[in-house]
N, C-alpha and C. Protein backbone atom coordinates (compact mmCIF):
# COMPACT_ATOMS: atom_id res chain seq x y z
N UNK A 1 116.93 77.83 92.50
CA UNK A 1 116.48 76.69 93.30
C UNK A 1 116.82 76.89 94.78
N UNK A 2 117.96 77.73 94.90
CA UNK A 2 117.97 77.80 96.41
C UNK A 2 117.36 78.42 97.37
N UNK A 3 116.73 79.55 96.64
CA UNK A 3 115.93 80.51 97.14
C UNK A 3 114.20 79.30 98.22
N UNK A 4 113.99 78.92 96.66
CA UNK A 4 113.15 78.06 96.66
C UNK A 4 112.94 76.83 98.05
N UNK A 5 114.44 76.37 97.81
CA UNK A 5 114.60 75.15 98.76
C UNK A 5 114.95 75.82 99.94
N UNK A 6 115.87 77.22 100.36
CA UNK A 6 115.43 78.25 101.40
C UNK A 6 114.16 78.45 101.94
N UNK A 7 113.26 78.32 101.05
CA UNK A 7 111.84 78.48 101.91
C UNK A 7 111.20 77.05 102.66
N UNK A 8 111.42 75.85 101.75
CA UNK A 8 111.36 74.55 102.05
C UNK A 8 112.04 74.35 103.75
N UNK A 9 113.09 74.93 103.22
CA UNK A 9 113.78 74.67 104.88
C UNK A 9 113.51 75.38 105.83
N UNK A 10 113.43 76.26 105.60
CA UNK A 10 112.71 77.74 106.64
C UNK A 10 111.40 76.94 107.42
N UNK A 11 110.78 76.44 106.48
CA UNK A 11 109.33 75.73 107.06
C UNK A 11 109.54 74.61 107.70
N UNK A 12 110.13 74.06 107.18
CA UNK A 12 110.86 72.32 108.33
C UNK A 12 111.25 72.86 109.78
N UNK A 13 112.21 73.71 109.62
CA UNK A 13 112.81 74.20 110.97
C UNK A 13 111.54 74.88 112.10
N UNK A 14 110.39 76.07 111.23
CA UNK A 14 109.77 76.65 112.01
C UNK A 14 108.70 75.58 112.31
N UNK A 15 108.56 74.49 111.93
CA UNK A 15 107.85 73.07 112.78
C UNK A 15 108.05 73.05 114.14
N UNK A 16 109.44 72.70 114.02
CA UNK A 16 110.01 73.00 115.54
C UNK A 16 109.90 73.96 116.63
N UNK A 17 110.19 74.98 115.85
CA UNK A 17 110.54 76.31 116.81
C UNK A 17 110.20 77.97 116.04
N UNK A 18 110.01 78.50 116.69
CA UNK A 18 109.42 79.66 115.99
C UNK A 18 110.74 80.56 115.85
N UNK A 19 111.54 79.88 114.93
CA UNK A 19 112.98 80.73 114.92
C UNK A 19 112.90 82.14 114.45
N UNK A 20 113.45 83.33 115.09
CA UNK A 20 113.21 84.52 114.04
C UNK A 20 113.94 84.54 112.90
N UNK A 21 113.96 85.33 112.05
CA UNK A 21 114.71 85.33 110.78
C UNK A 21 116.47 85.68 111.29
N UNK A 22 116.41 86.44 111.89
CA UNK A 22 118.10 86.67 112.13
C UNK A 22 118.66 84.99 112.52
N UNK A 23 117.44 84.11 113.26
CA UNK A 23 118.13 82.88 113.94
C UNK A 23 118.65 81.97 112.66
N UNK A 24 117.54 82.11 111.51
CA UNK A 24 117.97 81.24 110.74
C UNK A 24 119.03 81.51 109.80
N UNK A 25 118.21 82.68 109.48
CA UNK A 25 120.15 83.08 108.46
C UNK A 25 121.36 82.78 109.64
N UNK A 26 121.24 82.27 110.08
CA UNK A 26 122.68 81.96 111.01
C UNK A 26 123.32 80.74 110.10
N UNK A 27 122.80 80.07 109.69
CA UNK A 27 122.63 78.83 108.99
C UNK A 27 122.81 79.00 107.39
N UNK A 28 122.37 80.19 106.76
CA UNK A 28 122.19 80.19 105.61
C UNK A 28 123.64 80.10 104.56
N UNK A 29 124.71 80.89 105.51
CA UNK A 29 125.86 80.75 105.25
C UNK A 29 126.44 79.28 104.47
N UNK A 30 126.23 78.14 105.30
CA UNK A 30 126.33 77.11 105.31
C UNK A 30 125.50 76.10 104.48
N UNK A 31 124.74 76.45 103.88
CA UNK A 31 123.73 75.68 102.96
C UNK A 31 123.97 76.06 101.08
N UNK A 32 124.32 74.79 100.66
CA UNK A 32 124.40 74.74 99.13
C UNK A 32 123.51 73.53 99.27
N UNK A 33 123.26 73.29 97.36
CA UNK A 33 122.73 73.15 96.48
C UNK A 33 123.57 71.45 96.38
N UNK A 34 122.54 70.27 96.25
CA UNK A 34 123.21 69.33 95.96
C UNK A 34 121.99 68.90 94.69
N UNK A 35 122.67 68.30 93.82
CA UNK A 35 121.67 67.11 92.95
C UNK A 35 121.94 66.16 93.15
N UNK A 36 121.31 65.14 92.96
CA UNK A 36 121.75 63.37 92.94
C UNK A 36 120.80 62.78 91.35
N UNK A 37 121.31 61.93 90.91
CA UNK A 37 120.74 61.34 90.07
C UNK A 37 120.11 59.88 90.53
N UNK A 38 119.33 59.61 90.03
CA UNK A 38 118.85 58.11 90.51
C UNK A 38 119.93 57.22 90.94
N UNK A 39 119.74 56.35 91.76
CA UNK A 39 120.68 55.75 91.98
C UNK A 39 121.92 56.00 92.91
N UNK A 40 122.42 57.50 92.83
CA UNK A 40 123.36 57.95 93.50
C UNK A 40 122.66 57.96 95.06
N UNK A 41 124.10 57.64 95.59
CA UNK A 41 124.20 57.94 97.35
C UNK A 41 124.10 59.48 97.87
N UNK A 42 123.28 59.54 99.12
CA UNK A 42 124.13 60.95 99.65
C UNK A 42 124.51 60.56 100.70
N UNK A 43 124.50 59.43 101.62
CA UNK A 43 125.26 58.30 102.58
C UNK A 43 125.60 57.13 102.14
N UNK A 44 126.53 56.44 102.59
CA UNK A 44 126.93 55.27 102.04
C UNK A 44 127.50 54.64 102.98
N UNK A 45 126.96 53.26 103.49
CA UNK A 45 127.59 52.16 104.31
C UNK A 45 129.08 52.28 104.55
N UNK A 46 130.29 52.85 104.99
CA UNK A 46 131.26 52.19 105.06
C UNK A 46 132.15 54.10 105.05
N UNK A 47 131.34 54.64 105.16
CA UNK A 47 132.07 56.23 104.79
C UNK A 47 131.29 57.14 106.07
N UNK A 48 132.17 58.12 106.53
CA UNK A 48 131.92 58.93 107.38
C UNK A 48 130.71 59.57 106.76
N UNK A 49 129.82 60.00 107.01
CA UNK A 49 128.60 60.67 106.39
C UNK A 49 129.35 62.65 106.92
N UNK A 50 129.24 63.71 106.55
CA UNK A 50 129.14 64.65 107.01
C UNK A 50 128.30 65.84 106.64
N UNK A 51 126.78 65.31 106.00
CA UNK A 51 126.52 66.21 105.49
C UNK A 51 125.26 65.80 105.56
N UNK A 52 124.45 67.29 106.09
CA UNK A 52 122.59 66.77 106.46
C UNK A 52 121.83 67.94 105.59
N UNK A 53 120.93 67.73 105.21
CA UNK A 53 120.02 68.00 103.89
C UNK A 53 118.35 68.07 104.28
N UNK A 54 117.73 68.54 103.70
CA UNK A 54 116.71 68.63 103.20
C UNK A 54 116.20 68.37 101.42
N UNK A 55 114.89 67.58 101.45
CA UNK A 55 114.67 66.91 100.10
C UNK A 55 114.10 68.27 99.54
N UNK A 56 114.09 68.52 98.24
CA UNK A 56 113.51 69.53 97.89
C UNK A 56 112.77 69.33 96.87
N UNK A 57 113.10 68.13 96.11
CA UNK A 57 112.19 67.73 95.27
C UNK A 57 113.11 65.51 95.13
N UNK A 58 111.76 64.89 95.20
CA UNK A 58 112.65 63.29 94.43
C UNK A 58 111.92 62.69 95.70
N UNK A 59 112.31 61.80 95.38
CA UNK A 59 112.18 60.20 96.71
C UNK A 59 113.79 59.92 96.63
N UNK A 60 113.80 59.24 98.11
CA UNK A 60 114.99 59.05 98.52
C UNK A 60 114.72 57.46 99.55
N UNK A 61 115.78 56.55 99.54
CA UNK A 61 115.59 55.37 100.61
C UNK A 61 116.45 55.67 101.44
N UNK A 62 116.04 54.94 102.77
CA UNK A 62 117.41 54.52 103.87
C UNK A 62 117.41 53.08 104.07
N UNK A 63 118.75 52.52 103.76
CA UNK A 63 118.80 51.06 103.85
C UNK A 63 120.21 50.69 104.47
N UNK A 64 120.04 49.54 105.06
CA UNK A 64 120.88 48.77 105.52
C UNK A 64 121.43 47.32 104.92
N UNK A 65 122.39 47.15 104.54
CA UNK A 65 122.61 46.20 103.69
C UNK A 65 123.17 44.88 105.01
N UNK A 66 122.68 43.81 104.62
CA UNK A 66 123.24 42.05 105.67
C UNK A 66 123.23 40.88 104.59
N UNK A 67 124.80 40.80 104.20
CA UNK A 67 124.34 38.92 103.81
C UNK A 67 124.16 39.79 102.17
N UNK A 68 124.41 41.12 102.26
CA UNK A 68 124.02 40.98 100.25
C UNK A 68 123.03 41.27 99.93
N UNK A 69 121.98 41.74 101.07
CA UNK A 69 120.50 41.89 101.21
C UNK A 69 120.24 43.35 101.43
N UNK A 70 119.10 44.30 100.62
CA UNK A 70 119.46 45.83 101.34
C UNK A 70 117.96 45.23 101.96
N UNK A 71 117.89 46.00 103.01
CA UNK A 71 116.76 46.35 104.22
C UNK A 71 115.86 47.70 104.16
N UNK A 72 115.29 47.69 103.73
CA UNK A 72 115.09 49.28 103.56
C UNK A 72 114.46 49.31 104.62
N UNK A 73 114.68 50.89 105.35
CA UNK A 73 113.96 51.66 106.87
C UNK A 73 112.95 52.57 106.69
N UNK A 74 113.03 53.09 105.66
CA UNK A 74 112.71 54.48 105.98
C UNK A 74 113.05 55.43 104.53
N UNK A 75 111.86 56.08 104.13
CA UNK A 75 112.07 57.01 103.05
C UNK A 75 111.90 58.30 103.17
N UNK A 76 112.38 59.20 101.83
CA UNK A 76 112.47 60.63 102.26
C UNK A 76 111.51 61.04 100.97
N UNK A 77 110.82 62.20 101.27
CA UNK A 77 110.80 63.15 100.24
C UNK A 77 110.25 64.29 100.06
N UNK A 78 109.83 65.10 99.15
CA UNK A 78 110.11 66.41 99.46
C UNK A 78 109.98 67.46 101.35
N UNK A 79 110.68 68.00 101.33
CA UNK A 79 110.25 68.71 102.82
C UNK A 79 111.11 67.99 104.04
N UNK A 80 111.34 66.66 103.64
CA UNK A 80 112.17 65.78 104.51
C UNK A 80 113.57 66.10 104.86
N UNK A 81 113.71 66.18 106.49
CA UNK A 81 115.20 66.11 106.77
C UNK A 81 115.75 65.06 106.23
N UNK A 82 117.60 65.48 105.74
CA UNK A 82 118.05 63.69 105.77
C UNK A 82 119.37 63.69 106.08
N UNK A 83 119.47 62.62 106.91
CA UNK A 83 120.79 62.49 106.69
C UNK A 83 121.63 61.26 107.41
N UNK A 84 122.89 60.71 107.55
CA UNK A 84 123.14 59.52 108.49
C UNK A 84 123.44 59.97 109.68
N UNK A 85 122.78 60.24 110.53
CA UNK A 85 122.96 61.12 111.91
C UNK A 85 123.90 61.22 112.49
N UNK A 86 123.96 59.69 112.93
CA UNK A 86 124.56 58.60 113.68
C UNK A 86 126.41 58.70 113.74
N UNK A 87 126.21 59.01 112.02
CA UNK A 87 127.63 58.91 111.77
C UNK A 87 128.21 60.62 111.75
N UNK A 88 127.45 61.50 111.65
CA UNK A 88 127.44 62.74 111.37
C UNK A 88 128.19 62.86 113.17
N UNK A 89 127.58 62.61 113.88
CA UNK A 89 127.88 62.92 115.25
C UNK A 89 129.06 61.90 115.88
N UNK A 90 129.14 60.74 115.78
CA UNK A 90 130.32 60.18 115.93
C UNK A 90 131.18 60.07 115.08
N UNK A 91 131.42 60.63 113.97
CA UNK A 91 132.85 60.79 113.38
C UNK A 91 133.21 59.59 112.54
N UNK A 92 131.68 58.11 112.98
CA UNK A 92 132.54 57.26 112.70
C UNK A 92 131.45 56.38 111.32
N UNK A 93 132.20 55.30 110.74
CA UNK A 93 131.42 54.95 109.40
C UNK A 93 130.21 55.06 109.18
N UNK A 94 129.60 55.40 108.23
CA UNK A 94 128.05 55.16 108.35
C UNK A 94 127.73 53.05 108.64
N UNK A 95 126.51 53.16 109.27
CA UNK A 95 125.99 51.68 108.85
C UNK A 95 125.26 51.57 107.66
N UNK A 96 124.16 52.85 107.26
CA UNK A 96 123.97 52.85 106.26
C UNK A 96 123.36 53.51 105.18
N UNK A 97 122.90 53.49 104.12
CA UNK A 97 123.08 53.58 103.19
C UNK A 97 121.85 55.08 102.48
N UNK A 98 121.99 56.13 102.18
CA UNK A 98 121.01 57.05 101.62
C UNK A 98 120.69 57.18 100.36
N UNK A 99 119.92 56.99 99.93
CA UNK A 99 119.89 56.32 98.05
C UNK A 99 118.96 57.43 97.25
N UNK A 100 119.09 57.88 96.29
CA UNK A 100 117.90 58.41 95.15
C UNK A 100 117.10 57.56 94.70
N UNK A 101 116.07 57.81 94.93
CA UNK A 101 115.61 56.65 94.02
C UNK A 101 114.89 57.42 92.99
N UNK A 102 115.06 58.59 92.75
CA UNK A 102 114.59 58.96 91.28
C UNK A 102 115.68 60.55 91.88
N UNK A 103 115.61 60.96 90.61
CA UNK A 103 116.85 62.22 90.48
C UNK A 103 115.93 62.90 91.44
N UNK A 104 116.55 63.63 92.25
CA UNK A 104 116.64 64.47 93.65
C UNK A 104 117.25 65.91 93.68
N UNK A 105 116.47 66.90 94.07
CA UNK A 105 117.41 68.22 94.26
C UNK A 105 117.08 68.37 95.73
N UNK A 106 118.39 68.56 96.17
CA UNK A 106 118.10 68.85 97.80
C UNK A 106 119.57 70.56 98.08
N UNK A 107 118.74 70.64 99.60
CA UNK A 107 119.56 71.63 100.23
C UNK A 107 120.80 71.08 100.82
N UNK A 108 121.46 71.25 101.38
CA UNK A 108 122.79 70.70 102.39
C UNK A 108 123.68 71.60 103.15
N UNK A 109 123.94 71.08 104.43
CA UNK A 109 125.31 71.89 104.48
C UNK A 109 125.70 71.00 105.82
N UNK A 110 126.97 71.23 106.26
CA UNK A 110 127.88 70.27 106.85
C UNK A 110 127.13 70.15 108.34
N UNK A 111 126.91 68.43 108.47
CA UNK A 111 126.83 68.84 110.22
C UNK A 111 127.48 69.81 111.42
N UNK A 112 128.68 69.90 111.15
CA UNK A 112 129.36 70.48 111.65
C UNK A 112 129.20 72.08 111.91
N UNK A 113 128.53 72.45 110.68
CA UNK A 113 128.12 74.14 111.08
C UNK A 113 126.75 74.02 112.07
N UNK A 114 125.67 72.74 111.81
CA UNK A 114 124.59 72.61 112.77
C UNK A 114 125.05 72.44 113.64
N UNK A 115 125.61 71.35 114.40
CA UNK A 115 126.75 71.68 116.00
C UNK A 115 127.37 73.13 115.80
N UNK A 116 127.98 74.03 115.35
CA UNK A 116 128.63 74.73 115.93
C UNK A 116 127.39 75.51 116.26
N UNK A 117 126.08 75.86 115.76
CA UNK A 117 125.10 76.59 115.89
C UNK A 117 124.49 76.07 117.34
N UNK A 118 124.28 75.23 117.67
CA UNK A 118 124.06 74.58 118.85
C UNK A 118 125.00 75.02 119.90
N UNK A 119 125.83 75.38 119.94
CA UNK A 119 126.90 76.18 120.49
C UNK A 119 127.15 77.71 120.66
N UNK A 120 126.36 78.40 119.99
CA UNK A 120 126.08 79.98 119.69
C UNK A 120 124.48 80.24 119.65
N UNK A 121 123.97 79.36 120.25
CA UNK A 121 122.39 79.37 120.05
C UNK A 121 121.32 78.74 120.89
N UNK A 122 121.14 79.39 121.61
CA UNK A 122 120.05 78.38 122.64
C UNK A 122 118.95 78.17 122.25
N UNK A 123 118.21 78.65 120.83
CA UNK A 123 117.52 78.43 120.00
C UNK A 123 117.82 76.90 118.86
N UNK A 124 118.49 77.51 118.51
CA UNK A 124 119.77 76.17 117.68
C UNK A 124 119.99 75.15 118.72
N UNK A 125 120.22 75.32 119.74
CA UNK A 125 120.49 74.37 120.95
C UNK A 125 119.42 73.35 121.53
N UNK A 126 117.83 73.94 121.86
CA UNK A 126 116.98 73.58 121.93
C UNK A 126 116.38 72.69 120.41
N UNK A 127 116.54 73.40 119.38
CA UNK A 127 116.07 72.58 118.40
C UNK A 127 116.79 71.04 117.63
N UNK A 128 118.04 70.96 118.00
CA UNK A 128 118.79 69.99 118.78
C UNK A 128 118.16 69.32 119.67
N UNK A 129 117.98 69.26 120.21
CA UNK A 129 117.22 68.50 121.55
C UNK A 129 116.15 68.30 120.72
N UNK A 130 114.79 68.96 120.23
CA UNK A 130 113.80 68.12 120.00
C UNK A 130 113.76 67.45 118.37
N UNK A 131 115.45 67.83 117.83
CA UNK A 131 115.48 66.96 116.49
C UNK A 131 115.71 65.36 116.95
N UNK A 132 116.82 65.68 118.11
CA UNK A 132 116.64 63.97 118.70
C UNK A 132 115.80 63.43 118.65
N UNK A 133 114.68 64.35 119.72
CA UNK A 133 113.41 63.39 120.19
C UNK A 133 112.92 63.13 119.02
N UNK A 134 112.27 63.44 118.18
CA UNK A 134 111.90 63.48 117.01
C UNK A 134 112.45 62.12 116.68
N UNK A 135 113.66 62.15 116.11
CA UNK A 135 114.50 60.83 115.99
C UNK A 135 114.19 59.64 116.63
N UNK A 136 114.01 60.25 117.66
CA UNK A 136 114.15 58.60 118.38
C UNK A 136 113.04 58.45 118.78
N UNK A 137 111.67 58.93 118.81
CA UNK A 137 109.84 58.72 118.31
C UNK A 137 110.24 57.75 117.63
N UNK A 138 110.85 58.62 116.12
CA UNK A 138 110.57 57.44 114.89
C UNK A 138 111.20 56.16 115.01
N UNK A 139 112.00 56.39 115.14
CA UNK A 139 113.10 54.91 115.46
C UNK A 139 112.52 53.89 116.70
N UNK A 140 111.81 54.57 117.62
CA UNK A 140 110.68 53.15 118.76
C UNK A 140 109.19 52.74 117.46
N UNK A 141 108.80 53.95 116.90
CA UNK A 141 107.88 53.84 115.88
C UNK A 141 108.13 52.19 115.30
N UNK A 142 109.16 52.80 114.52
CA UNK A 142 109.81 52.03 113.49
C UNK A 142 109.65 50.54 114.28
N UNK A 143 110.54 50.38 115.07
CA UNK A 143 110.59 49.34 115.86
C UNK A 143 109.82 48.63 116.21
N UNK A 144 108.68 49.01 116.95
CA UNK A 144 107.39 48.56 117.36
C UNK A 144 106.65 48.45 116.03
N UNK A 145 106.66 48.76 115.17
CA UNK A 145 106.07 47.60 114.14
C UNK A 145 106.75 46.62 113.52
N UNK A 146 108.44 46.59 113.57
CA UNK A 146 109.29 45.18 112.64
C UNK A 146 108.57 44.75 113.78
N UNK A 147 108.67 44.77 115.26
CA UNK A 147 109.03 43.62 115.98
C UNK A 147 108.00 43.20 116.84
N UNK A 148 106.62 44.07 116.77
CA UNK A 148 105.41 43.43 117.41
C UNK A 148 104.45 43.46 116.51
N UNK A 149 104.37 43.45 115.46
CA UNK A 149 103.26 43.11 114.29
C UNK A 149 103.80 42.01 113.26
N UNK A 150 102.36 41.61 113.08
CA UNK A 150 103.22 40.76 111.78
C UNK A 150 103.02 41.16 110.61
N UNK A 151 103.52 40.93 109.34
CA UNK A 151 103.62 41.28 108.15
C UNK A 151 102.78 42.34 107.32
N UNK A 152 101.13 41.13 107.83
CA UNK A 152 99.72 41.50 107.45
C UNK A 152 99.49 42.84 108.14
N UNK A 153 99.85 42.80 109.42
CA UNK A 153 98.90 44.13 110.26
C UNK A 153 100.67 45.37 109.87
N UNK A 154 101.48 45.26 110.02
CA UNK A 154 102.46 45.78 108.70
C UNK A 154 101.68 46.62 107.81
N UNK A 155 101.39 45.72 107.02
CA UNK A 155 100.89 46.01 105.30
C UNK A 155 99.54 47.21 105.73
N UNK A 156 98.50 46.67 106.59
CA UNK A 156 96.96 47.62 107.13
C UNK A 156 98.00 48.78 107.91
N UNK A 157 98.77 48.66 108.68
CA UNK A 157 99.39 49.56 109.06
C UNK A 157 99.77 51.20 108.64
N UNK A 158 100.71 50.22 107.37
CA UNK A 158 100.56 51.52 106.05
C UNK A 158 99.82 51.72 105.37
N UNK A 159 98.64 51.02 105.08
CA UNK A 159 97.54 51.47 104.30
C UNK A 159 97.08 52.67 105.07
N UNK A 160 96.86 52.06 106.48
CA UNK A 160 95.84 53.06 107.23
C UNK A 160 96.48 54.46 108.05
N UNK A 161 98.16 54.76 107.39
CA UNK A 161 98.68 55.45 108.07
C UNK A 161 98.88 56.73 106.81
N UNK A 162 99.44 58.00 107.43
CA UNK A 162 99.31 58.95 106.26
C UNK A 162 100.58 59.34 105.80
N UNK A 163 101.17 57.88 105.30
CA UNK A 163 102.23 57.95 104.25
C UNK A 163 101.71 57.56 102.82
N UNK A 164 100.87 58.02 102.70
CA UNK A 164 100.34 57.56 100.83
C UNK A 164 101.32 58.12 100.30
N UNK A 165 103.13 58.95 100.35
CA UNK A 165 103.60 59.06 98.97
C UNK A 165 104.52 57.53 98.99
N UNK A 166 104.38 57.18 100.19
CA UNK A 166 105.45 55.81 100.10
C UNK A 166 104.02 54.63 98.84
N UNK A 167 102.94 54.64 99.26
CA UNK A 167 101.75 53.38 98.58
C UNK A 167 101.88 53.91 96.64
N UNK A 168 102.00 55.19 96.34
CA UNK A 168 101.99 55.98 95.87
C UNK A 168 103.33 56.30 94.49
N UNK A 169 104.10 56.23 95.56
CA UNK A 169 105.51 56.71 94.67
C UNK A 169 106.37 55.84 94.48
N UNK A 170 106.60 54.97 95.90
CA UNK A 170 107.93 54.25 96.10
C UNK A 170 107.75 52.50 95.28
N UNK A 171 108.45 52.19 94.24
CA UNK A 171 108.43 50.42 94.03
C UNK A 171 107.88 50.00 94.84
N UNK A 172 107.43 48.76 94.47
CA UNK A 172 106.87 47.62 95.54
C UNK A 172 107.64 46.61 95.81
N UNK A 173 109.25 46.53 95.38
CA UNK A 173 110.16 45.75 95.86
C UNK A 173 110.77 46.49 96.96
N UNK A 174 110.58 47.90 96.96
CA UNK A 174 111.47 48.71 98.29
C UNK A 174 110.02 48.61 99.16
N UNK A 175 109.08 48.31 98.84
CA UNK A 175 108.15 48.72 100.28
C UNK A 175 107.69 47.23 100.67
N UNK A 176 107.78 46.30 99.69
CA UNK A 176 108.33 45.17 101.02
C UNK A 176 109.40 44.84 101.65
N UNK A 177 110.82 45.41 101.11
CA UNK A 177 111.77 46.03 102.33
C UNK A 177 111.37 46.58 103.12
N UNK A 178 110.69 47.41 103.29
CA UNK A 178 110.49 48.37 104.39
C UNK A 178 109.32 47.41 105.17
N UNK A 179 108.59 46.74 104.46
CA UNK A 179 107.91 45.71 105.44
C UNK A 179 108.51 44.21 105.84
N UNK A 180 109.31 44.69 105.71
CA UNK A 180 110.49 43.16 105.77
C UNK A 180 109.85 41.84 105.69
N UNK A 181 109.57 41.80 104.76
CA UNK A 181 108.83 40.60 103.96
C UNK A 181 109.35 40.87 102.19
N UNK A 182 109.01 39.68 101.22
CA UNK A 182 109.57 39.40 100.02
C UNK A 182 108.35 40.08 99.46
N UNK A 183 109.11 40.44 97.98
CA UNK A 183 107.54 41.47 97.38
C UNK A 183 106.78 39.83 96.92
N UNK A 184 106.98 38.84 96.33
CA UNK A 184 106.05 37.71 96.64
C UNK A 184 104.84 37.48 97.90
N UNK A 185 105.55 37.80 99.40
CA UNK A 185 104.55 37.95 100.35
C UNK A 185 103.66 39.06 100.06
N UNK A 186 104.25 40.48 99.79
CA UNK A 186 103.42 41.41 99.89
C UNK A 186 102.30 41.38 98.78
N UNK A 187 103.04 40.27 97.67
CA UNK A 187 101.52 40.41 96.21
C UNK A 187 100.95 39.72 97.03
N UNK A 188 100.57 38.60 97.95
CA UNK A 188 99.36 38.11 98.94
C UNK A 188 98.98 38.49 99.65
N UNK A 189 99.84 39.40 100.25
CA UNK A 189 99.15 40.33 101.03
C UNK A 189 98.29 41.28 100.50
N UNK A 190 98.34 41.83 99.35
CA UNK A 190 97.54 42.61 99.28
C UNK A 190 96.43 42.22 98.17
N UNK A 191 96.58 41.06 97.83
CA UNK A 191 95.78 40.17 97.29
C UNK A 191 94.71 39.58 98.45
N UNK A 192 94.93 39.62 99.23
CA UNK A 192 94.09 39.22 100.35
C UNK A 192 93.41 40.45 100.71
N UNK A 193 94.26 41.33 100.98
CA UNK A 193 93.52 42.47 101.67
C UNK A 193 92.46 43.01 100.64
N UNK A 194 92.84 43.05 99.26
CA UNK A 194 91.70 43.56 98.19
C UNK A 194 90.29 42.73 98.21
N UNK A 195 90.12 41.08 98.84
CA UNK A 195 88.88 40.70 99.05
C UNK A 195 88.60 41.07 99.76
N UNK A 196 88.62 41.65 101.11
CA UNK A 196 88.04 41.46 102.19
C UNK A 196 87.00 42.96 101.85
């Protein structure tokens, strides 16, 4: 499987940057083999996160829990970076939460060897820089639809966008989390949207 999920990752990275092969085995050192079973965390609200991944096979959530309530943000799956960034780089608790939502085989290896590579690598260094940007696209993305659409144009949103494994794969109680609305709203919502 690692060989396998070696090539998975090889291809995520050369998205970015046309790394040569010596650049990436720099990295290879540092990468094992994780499973998760449904249900299991590979971040968790309240714990230092130190460890960033690639999906190699499964669906995965990112959620934020308020009040007893999870929030879901954002899903992973195969080919997908993952990890709690946030906390990976400040040292300090996660806010939140990285979930299986069906058994998962992924790659991993410690943030900490990706910073030190950023440090021995102006290749590694640069691809740093546009994993941010990347990041923080999605995260105004993200944003600009909780907070200037409503529910409905939400719901057409993802219809009309090219995440079909989320319409596809993911429950319909986690993807009206992710549309932050009750799956009650979303059965009218898409009870509506099926007449039109």
């Amino acid at each position: 499987m690692i060989e396998d999920g070696w090539k998975v990752l090889c291809g995520l990275l050369l998205r970015f940057l046309p790394f040569t092969t010596v650049e990436l085995e720099l990295l290879k050192p540092d990468v094992s083999t994780l499973s998760l079973k449904k249900g299991a965390a590979f971040a968790e609200e309240g714990k230092v996160a130190k460890l960033v991944g690639i999906v190699v096979q499964g669906d995965m959530r990112h959620y934020y829990t308020r009040d007893g309530l999870e929030r879901t943000t954002y899903f992973y799956f195969e080919g997908a970076l993952v990890g709690a960034y946030i906390s990976c780089m400040t040292g300090e608790p996660s806010r939140l939460t990285i979930e299986a939502i069906t058994d998962c085989e992924l790659l991993v290896f410690p943030y900490a060897a990706l910073k030190n590579l950023f440090m021995k690598s102006h290749t590694w260094e640069r691809f740093g820089r546009l994993l941010a940007e990347y990041l923080a696209k999605g995260l105004e993305e993200r944003m600009v639809t909780l907070l200037m659409m409503s529910p409905e144009e939400r719901y057409q949103d993802l219809l009309a966008s090219n995440k079909d494994k989320i319409l596809a794969r993911i429950p319909q109680h986690y993807i009206a989390s992710y549309l932050g609305i009750t799956p009650v709203s979303l059965s009218r919502i898409r009870g509506r949207s099926s007449k039109k």
